[in-house]
C-alpha atoms as a PDB file:
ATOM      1  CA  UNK A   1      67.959-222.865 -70.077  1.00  0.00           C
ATOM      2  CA  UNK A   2      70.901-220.678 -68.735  1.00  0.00           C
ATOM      3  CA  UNK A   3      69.143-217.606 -70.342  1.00  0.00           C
ATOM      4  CA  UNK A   4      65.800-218.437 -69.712  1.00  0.00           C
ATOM      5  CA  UNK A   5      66.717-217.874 -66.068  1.00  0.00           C
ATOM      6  CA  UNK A   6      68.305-214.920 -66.051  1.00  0.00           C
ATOM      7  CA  UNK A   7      65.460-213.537 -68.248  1.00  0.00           C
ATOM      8  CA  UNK A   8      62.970-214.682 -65.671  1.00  0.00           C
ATOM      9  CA  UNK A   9      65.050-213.038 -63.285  1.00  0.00           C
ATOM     10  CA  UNK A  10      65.040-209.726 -65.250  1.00  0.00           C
ATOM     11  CA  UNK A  11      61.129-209.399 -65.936  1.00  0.00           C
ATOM     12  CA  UNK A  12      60.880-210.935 -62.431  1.00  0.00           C
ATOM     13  CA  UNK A  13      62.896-207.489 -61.001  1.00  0.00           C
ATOM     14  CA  UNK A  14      60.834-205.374 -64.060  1.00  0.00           C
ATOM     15  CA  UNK A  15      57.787-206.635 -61.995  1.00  0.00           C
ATOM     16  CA  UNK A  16      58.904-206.299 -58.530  1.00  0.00           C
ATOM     17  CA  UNK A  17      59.929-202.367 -59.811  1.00  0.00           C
ATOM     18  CA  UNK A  18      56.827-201.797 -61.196  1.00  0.00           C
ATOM     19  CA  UNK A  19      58.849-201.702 -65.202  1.00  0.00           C
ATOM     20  CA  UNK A  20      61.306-199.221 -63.950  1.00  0.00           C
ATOM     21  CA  UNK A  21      64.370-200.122 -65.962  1.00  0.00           C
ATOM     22  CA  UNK A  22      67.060-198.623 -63.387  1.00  0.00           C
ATOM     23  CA  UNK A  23      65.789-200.153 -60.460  1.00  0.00           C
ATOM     24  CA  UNK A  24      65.315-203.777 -62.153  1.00  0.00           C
ATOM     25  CA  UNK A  25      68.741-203.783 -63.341  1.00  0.00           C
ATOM     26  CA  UNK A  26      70.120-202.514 -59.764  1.00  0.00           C
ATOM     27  CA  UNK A  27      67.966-205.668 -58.400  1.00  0.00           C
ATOM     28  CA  UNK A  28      69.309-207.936 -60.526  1.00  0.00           C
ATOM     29  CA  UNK A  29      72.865-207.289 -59.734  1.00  0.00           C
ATOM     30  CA  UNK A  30      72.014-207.520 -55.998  1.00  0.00           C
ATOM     31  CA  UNK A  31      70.057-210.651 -56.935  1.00  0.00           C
ATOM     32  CA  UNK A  32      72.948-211.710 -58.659  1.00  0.00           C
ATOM     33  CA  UNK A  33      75.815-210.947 -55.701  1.00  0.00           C
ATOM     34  CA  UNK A  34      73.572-213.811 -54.080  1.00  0.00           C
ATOM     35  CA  UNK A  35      72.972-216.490 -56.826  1.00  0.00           C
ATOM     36  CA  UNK A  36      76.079-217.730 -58.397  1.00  0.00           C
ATOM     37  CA  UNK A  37      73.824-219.248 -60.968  1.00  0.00           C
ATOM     38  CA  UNK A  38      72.391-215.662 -62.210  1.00  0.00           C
ATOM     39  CA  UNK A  39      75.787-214.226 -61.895  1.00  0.00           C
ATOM     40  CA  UNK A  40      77.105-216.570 -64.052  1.00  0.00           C
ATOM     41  CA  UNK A  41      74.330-216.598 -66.769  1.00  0.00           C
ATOM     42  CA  UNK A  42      74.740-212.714 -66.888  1.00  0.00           C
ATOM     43  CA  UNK A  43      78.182-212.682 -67.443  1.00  0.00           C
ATOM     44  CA  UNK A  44      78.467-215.615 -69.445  1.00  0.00           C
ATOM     45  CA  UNK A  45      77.765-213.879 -72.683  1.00  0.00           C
ATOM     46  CA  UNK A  46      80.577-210.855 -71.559  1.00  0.00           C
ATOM     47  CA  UNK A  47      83.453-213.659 -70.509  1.00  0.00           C
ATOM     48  CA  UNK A  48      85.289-213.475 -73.755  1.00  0.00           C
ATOM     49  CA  UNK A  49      85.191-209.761 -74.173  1.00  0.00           C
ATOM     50  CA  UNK A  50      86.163-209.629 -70.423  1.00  0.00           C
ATOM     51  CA  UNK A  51      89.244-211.776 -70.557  1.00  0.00           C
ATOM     52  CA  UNK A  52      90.205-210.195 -73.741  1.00  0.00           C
ATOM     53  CA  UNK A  53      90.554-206.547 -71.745  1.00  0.00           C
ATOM     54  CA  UNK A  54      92.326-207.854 -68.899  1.00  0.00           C
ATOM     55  CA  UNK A  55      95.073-209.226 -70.636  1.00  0.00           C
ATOM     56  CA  UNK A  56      95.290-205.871 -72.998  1.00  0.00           C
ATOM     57  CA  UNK A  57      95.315-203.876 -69.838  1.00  0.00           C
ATOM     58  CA  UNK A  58      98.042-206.791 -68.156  1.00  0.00           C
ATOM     59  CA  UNK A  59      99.970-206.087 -71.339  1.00  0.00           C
ATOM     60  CA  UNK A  60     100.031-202.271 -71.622  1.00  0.00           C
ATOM     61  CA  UNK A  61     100.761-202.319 -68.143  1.00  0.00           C
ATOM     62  CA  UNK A  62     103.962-204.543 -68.888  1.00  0.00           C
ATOM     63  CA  UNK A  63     104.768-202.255 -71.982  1.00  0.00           C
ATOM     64  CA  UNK A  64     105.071-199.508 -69.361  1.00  0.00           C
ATOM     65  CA  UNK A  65     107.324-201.025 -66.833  1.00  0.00           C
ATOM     66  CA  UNK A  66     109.924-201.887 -69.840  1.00  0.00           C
ATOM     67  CA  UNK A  67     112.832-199.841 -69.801  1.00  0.00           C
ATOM     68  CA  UNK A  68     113.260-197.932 -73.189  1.00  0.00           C
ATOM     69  CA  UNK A  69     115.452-199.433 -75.950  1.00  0.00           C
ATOM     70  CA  UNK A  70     118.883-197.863 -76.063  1.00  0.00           C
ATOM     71  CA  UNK A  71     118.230-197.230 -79.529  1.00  0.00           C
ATOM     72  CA  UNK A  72     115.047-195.331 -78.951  1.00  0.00           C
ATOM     73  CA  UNK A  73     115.084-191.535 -78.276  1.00  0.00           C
ATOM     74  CA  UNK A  74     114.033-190.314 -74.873  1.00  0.00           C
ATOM     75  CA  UNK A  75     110.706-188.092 -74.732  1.00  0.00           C
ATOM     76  CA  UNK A  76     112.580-185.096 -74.066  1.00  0.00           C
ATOM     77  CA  UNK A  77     114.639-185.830 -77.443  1.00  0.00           C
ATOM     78  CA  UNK A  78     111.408-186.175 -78.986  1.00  0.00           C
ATOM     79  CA  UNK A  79     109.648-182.953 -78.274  1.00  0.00           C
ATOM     80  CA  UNK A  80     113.071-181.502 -79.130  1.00  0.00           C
ATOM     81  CA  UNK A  81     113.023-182.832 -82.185  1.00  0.00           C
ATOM     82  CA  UNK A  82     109.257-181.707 -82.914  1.00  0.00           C
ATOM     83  CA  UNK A  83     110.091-178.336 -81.613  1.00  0.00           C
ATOM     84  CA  UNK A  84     112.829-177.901 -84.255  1.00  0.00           C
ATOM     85  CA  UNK A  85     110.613-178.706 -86.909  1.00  0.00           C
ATOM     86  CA  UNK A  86     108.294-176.861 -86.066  1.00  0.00           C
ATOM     87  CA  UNK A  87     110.005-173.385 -85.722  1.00  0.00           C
ATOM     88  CA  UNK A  88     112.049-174.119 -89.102  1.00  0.00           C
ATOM     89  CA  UNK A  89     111.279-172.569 -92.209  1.00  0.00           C
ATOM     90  CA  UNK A  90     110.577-175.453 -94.019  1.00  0.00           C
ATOM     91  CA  UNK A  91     107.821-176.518 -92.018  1.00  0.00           C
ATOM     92  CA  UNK A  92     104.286-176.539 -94.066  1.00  0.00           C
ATOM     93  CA  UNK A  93     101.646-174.481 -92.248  1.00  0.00           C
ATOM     94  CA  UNK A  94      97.835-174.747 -92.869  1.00  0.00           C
ATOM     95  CA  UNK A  95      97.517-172.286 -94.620  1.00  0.00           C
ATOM     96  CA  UNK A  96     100.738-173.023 -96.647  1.00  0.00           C
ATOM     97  CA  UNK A  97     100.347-172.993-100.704  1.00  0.00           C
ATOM     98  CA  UNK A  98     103.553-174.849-100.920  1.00  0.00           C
ATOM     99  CA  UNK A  99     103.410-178.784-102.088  1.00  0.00           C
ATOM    100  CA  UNK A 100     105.946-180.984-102.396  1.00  0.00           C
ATOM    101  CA  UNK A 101     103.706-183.842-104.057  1.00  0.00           C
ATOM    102  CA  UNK A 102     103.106-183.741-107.749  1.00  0.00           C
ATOM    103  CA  UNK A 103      99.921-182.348-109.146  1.00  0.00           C
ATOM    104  CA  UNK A 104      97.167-184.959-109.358  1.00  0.00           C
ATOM    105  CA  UNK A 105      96.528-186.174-113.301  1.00  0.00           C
ATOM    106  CA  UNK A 106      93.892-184.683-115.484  1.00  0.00           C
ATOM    107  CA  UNK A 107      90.915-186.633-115.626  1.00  0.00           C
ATOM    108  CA  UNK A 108      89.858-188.664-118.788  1.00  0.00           C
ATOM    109  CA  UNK A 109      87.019-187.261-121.335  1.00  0.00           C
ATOM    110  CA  UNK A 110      85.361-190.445-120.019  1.00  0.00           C
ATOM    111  CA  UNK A 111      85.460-189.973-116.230  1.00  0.00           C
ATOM    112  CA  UNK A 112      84.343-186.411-116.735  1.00  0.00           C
ATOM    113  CA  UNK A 113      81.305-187.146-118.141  1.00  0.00           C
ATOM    114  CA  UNK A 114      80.304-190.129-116.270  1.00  0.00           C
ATOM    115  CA  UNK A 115      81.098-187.329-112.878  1.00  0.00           C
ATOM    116  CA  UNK A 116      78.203-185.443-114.716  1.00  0.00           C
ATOM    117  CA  UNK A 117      75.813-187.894-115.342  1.00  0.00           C
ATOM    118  CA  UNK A 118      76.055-188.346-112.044  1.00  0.00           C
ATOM    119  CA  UNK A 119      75.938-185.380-110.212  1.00  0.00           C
ATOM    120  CA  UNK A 120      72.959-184.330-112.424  1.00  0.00           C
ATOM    121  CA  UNK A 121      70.871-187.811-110.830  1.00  0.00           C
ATOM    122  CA  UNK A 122      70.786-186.083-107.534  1.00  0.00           C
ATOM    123  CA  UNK A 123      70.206-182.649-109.065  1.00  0.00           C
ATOM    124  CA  UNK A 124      66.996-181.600-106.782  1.00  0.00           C
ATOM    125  CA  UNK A 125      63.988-181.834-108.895  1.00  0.00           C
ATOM    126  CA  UNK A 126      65.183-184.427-110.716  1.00  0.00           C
ATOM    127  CA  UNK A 127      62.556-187.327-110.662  1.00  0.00           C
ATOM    128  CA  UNK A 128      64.542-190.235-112.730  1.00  0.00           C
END
């Protein structure tokens, strides 16, 4: 019954609007500011979503009060940190050809073919 009346309520305001979407919807809230039955159907679908971001936000708040762990490094000793690897030589660049990582392994005679069987199914013109 609890969303029966807030859908009256909607195509009641979609009536009263003449179907415009933007003004039912700003009706209904006002509607709803009044009615702490509306309110309360509208939101009751929202609730858990709702709590769920107010005690993320309460929490990253806290997180940002905390002082930093002695054993952490300050921000400035980060981007210190980032700048010297950044400016040595042994930092990779885009367009760097070096690789640490070994080579990938050669496929199989298998895979190769079944890569090809494939690839020529959505070949354009191909009506399999």
């Amino acid at each position: 019954m609890a969303k029966n009346h807030a859908k009256e309520k909607a195509l009641e305001a979609l009536e009263a609007t003449g179907n415009n979407r933007r003004e039912a919807s700003l009706l209904l809230r006002v509607w709803a500011e009044s009615d702490e039955k509306l309110k309360a159907d509208l939101v009751r679908p929202f609730l858990n979503n709702i709590c769920a971001l107010a005690v993320q936000s309460a929490a990253a708040g806290r997180a940002t009060l905390r002082k930093p762990a002695s054993g952490r490094k300050r921000p400035a000793d980060n981007a210190a940190s980032l700048l010297n690897a950044i400016s040595g030589g042994a930092a990779q660049t885009m367009s760097s050809t070096r690789s640490s990582a070994p080579p990938p392994p050669a496929s199989s005679a298998r895979h190769r073919q079944a890569v090809t069987l494939l690839a020529s199914a959505f070949k354009p013109g191909n009506k399999s």
